[in-house]
N, C-alpha and C. Protein backbone atom coordinates (compact mmCIF):
# COMPACT_ATOMS: atom_id res chain seq x y z
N UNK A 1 3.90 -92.76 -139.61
CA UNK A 1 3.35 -94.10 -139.67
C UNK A 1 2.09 -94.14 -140.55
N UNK A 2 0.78 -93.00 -140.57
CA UNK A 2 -0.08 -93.14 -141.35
C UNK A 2 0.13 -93.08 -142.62
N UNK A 3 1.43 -92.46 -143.19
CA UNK A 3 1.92 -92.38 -144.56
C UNK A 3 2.37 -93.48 -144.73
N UNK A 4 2.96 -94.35 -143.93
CA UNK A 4 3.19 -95.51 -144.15
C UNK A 4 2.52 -96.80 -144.65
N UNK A 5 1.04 -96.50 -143.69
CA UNK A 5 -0.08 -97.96 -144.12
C UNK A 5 -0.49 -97.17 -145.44
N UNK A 6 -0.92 -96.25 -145.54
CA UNK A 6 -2.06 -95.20 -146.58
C UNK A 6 -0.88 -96.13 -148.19
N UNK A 7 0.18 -95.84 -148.28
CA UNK A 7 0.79 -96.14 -148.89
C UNK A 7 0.90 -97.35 -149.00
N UNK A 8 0.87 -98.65 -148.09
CA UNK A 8 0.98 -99.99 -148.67
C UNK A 8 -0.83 -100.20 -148.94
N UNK A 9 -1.60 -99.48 -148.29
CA UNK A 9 -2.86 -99.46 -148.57
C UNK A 9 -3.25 -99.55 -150.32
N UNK A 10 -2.29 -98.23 -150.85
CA UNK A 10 -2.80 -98.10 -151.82
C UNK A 10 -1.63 -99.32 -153.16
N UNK A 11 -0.73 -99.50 -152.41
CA UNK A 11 0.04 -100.66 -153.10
C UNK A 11 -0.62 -102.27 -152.87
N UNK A 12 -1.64 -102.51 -152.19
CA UNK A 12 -2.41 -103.73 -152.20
C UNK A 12 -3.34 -103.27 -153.02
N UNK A 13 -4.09 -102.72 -152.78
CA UNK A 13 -5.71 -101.98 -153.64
C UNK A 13 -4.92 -102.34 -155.18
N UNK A 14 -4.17 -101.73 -155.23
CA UNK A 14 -3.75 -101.83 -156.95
C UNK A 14 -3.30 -103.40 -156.98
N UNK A 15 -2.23 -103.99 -156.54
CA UNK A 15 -2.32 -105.51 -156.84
C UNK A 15 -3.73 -106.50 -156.94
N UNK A 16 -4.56 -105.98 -156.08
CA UNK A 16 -5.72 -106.28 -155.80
C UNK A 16 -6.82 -106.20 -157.51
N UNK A 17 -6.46 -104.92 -157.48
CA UNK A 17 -7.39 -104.32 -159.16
C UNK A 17 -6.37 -104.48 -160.21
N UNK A 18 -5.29 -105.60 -160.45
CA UNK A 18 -4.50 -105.43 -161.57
C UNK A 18 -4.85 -106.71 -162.16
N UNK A 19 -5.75 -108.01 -161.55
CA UNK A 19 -6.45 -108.78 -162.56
C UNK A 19 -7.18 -108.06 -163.59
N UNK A 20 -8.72 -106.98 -163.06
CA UNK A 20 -9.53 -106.69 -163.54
C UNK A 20 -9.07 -105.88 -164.48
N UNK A 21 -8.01 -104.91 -164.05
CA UNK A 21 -7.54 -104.40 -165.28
C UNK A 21 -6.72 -105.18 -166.53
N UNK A 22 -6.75 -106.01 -166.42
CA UNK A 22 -5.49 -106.77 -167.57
C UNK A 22 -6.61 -107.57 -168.17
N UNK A 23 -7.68 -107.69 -167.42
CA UNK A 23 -8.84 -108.41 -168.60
C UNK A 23 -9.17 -107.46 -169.69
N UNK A 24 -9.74 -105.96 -169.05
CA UNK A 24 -9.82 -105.05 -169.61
C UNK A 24 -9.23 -104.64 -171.08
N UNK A 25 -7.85 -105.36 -170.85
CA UNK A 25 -6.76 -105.14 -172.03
C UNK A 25 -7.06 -106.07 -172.83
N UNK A 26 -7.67 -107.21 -172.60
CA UNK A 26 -7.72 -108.48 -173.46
C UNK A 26 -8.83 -107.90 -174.98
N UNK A 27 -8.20 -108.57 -175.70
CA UNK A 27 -9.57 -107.98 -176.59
C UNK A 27 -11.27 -108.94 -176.48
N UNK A 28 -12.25 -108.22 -177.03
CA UNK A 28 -13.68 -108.40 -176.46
C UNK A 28 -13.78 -109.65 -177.14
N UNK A 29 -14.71 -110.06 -175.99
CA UNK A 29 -15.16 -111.96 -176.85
C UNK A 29 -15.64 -112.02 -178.12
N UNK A 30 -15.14 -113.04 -178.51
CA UNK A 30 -15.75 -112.93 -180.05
C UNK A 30 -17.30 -113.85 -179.96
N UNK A 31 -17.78 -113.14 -180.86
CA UNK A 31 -18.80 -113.73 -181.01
C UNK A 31 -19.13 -115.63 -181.59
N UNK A 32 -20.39 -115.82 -180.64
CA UNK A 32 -20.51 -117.36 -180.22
C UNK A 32 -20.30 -118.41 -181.86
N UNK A 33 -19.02 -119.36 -182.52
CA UNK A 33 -19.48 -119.49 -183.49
C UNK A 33 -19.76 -121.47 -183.33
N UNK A 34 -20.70 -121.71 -184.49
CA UNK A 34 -20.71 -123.00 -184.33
C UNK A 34 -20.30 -123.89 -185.63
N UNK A 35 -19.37 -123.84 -186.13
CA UNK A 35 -18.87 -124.17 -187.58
C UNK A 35 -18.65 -125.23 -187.38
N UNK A 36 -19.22 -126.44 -188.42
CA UNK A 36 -19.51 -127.54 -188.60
C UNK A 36 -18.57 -128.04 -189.71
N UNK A 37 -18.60 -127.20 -190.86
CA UNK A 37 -18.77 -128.05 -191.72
C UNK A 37 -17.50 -126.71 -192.50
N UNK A 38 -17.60 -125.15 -192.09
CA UNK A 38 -16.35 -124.27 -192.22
C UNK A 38 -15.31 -124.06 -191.44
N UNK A 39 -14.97 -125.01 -190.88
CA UNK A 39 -13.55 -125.06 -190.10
C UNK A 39 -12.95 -124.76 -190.45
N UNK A 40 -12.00 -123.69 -190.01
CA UNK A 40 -10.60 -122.95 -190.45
C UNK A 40 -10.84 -121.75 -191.13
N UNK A 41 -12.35 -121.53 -191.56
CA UNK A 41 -12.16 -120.43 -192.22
C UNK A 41 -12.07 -118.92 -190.90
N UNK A 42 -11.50 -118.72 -191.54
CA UNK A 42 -11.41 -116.69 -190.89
C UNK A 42 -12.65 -116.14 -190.69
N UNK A 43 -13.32 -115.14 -189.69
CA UNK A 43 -14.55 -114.63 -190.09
C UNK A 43 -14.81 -113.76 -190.99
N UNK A 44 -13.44 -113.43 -191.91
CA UNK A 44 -14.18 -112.78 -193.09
C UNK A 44 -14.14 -113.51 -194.18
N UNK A 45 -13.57 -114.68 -194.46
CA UNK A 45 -13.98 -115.91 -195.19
C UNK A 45 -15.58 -116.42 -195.06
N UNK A 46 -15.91 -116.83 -193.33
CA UNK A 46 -16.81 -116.86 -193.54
C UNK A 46 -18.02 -116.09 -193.97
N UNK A 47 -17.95 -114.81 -193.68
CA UNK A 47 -18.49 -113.88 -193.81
C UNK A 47 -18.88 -113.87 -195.34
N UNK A 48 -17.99 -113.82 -196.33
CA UNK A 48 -17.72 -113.86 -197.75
C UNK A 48 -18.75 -114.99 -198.01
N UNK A 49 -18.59 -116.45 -197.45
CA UNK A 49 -18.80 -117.65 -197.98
C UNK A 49 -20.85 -117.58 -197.35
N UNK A 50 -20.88 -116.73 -196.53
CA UNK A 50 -22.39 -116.58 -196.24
C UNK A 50 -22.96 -115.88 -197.13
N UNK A 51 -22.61 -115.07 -197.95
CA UNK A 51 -22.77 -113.97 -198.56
C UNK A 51 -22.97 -114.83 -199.83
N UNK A 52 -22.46 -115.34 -200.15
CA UNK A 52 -22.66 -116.35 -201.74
C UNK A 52 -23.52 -116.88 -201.41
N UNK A 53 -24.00 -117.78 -200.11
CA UNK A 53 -25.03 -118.81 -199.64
C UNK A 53 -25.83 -117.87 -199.83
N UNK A 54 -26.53 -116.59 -199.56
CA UNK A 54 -27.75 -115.87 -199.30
C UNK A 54 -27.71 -115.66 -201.41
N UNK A 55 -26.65 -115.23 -202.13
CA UNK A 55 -27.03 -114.96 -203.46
C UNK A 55 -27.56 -116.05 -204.05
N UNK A 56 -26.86 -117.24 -204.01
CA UNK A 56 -26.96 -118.21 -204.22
C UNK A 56 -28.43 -119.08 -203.69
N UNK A 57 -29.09 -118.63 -202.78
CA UNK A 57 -30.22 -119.15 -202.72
C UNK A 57 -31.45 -117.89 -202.71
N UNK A 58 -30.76 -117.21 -202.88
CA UNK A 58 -31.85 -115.63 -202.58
C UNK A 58 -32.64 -115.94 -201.40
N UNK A 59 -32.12 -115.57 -200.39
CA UNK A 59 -32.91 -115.80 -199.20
C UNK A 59 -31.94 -114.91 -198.41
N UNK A 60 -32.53 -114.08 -196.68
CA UNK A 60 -31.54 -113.25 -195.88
C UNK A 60 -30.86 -114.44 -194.92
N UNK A 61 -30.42 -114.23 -194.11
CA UNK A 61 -29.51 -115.15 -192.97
C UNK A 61 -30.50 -115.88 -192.08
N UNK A 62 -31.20 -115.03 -191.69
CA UNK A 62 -32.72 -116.25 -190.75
C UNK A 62 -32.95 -117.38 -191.54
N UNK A 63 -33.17 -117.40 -192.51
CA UNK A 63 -33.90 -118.27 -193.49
C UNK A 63 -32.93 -119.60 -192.65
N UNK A 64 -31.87 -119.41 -192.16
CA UNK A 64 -30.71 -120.65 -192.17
C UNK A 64 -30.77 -120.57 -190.64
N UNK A 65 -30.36 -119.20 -189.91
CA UNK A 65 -30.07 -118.88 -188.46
C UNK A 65 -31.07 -118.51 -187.74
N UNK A 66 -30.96 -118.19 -186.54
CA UNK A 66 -31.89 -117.78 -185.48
C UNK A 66 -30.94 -115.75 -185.54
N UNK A 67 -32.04 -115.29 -185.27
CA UNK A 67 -31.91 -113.98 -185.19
C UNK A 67 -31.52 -113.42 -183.59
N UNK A 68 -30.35 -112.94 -184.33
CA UNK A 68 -29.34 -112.87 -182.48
C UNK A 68 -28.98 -113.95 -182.20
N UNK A 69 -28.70 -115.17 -182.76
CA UNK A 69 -28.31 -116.23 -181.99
C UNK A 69 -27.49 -117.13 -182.98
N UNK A 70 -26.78 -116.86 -183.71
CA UNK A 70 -26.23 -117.73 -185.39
C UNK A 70 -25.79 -118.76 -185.03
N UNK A 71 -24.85 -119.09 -183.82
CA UNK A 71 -24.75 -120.22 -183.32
C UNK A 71 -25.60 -120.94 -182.97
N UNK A 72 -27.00 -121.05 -182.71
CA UNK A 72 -27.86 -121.91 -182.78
C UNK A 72 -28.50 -122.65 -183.59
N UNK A 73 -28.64 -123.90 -183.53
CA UNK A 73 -28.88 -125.24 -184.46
C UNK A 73 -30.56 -125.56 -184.18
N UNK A 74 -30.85 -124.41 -183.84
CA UNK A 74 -32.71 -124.96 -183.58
C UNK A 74 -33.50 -124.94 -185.05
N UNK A 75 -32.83 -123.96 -185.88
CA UNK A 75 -33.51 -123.72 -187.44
C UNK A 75 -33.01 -125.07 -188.10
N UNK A 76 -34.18 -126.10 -188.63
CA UNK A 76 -33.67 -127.34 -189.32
C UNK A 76 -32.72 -127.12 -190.55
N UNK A 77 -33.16 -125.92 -191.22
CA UNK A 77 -32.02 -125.93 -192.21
C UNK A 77 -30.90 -125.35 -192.25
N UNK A 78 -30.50 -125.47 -191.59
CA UNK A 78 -29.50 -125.30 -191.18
C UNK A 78 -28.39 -126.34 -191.22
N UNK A 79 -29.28 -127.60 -190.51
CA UNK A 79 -28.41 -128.89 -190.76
C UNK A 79 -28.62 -129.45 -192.20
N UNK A 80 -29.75 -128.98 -193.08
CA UNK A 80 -29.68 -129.36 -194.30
C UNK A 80 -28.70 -128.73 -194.93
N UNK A 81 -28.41 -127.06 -194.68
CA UNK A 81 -27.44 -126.39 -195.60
C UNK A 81 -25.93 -127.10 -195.02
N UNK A 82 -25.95 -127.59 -193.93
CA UNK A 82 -24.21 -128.56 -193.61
C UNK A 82 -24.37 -129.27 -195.03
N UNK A 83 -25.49 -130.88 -194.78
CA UNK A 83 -25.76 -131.49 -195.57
C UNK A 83 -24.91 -131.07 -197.21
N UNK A 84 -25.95 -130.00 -197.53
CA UNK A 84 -25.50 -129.43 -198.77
C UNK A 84 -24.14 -128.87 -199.03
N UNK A 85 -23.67 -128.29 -198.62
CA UNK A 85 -22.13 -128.38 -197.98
C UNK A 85 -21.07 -129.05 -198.54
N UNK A 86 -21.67 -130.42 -197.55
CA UNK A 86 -20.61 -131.36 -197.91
C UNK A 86 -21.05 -132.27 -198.86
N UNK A 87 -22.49 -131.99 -199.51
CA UNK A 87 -22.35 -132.74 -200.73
C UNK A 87 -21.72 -131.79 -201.87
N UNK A 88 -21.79 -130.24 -201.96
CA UNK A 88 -20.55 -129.86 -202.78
C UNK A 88 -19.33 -130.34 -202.54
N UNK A 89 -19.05 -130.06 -201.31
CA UNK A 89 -17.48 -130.27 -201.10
C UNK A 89 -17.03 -131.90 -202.58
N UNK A 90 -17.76 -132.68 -201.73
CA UNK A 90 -17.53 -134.00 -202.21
C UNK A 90 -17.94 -134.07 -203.87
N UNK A 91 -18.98 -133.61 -204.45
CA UNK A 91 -18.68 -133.20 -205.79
C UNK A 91 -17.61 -132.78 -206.37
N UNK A 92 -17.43 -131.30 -205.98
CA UNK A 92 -15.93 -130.48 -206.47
C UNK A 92 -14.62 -131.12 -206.13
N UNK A 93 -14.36 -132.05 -205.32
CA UNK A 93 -13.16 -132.79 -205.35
C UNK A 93 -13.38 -134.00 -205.88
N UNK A 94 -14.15 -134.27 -206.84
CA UNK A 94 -14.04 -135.36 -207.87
C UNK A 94 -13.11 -134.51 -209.65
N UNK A 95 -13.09 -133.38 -209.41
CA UNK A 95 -12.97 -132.72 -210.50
C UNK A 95 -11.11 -132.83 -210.16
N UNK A 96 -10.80 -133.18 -211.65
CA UNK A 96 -9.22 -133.17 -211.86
C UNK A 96 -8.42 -131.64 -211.00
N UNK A 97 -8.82 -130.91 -211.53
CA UNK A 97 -8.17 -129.88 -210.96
C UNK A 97 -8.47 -129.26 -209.62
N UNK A 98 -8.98 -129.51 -208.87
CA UNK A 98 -10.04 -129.52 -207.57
C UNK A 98 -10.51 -128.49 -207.45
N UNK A 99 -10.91 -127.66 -208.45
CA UNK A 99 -11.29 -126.26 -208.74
C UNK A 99 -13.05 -126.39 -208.06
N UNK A 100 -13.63 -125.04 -207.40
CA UNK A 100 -15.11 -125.24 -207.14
C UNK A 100 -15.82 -124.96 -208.88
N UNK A 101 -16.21 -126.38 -209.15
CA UNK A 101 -17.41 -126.11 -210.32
C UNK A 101 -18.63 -125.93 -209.83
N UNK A 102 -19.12 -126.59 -208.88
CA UNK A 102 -20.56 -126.39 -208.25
C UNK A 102 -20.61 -125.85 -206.98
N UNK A 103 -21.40 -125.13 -206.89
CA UNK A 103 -21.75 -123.92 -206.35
C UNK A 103 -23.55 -123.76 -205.35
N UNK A 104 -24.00 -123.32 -204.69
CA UNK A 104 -24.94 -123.53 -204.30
C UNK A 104 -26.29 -123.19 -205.35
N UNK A 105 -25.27 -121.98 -206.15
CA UNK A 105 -26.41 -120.95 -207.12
C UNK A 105 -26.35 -122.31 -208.71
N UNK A 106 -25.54 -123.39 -208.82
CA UNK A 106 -25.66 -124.60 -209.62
C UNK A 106 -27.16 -125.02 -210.16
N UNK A 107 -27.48 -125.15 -208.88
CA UNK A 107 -29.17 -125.98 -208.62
C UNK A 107 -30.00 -124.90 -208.02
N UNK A 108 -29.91 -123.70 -207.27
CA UNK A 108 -30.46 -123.06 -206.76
C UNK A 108 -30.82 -121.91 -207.69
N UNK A 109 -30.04 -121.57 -208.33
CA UNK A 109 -30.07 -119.85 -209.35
C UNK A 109 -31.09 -119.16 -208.66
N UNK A 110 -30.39 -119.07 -207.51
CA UNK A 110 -31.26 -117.47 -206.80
C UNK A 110 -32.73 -117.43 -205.79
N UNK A 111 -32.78 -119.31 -205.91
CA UNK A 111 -34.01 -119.49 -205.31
C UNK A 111 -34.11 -120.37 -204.23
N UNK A 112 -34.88 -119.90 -203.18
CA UNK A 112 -34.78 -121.67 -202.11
C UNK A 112 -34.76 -122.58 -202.26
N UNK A 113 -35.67 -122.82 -203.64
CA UNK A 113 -35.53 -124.18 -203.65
C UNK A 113 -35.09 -124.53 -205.19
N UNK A 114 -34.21 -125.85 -204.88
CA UNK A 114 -33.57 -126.00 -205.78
C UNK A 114 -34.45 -125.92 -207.55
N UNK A 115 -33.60 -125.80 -208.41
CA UNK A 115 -34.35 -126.10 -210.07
C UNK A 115 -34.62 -127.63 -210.24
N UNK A 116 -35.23 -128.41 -210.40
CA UNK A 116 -34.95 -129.95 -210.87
C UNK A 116 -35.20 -130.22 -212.40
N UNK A 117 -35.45 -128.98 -212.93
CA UNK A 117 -36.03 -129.37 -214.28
C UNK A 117 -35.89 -127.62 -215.29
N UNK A 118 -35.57 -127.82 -216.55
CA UNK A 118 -35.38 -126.33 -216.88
C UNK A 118 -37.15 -125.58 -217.13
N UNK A 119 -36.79 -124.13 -216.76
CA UNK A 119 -37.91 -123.59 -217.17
C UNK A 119 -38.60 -123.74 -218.44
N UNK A 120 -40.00 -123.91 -218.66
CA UNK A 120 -40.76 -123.79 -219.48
C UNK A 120 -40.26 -122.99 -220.68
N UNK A 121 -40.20 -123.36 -222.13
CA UNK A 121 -40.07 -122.50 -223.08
C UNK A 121 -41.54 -121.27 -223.27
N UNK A 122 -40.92 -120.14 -223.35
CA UNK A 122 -42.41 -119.52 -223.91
C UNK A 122 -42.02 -119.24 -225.71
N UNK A 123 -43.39 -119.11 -226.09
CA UNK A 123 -43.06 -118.62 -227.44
C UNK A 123 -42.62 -119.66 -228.50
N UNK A 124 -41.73 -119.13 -229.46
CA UNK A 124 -41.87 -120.38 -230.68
C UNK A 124 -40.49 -120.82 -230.80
C-alpha cells in the first residue's frame, strides 16, 4: 500500500510541476519594445535602422532613449525623432519610384543638429 500512495504521490507532484516546467521551455521575454512609428520591422531591421539614426546624426542611443529602459518615452526627443520619421517617410513617398532619397544624414551629415545653410567657404 505505501508503494502505492509514494507512487501516485509522485504522479501528482509532477502534474503539479508540469506548468512550471513548460514555461521553462517557452523562449525568454523579449525585450520591452515601444515602436511608434517602426511597425513591422524585425529586431534586426530595427536594430540596422537605429544604427543609421546614430550615423546619421552622430550621436550614441541615450541621446534619443533612457539607458536600460528604450521603451521609455520620458527623453523628449524621442518624440521629435517619430516626428522626423514620418516627415521622411512622407517626403520619400512623393518620389516616382518610392525609393528612400532622404535620409536622416540629408540635413543632419553626422551632426545633432540639423545643417540649414552650407558651410562657410575658406580660402579663394
Amino acid at each position: 500500500m505505501l508503494r502505492y500512495h509514494n507512487r501516485m504521490y509522485r504522479i501528482v507532484l509532477a502534474l503539479c510541476l508540469l506548468p512550471a516546467f513548460a514555461q521553462l521551455q517557452k523562449e525568454p521575454p523579449k525585450e520591452p519594445t515601444n515602436l511608434k512609428v517602426l511597425k513591422g520591422a524585425s529586431g534586426a531591421e530595427v536594430s540596422q535602422i537605429m544604427r543609421t539614426f546614430t550615423a546619421g546624426l552622430g550621436v550614441q542611443c541615450v541621446y534619443c532613449h533612457i539607458q536600460g529602459n528604450p521603451a521609455s518615452d520620458e527623453n523628449p526627443k524621442k518624440e521629435t525623432a517619430r516626428h522626423m520619421i514620418e516627415l521622411m517617410k512622407l517626403v520619400n513617398a512623393q518620389f516616382p519610384d518610392k525609393k528612400m532619397h532622404v535620409t536622416c544624414y540629408t540635413c543632419h551629415r553626422g551632426e545633432a543638429e540639423p545643417k540649414t545653410a552650407p558651410e562657410p567657404r575658406t580660402g579663394g
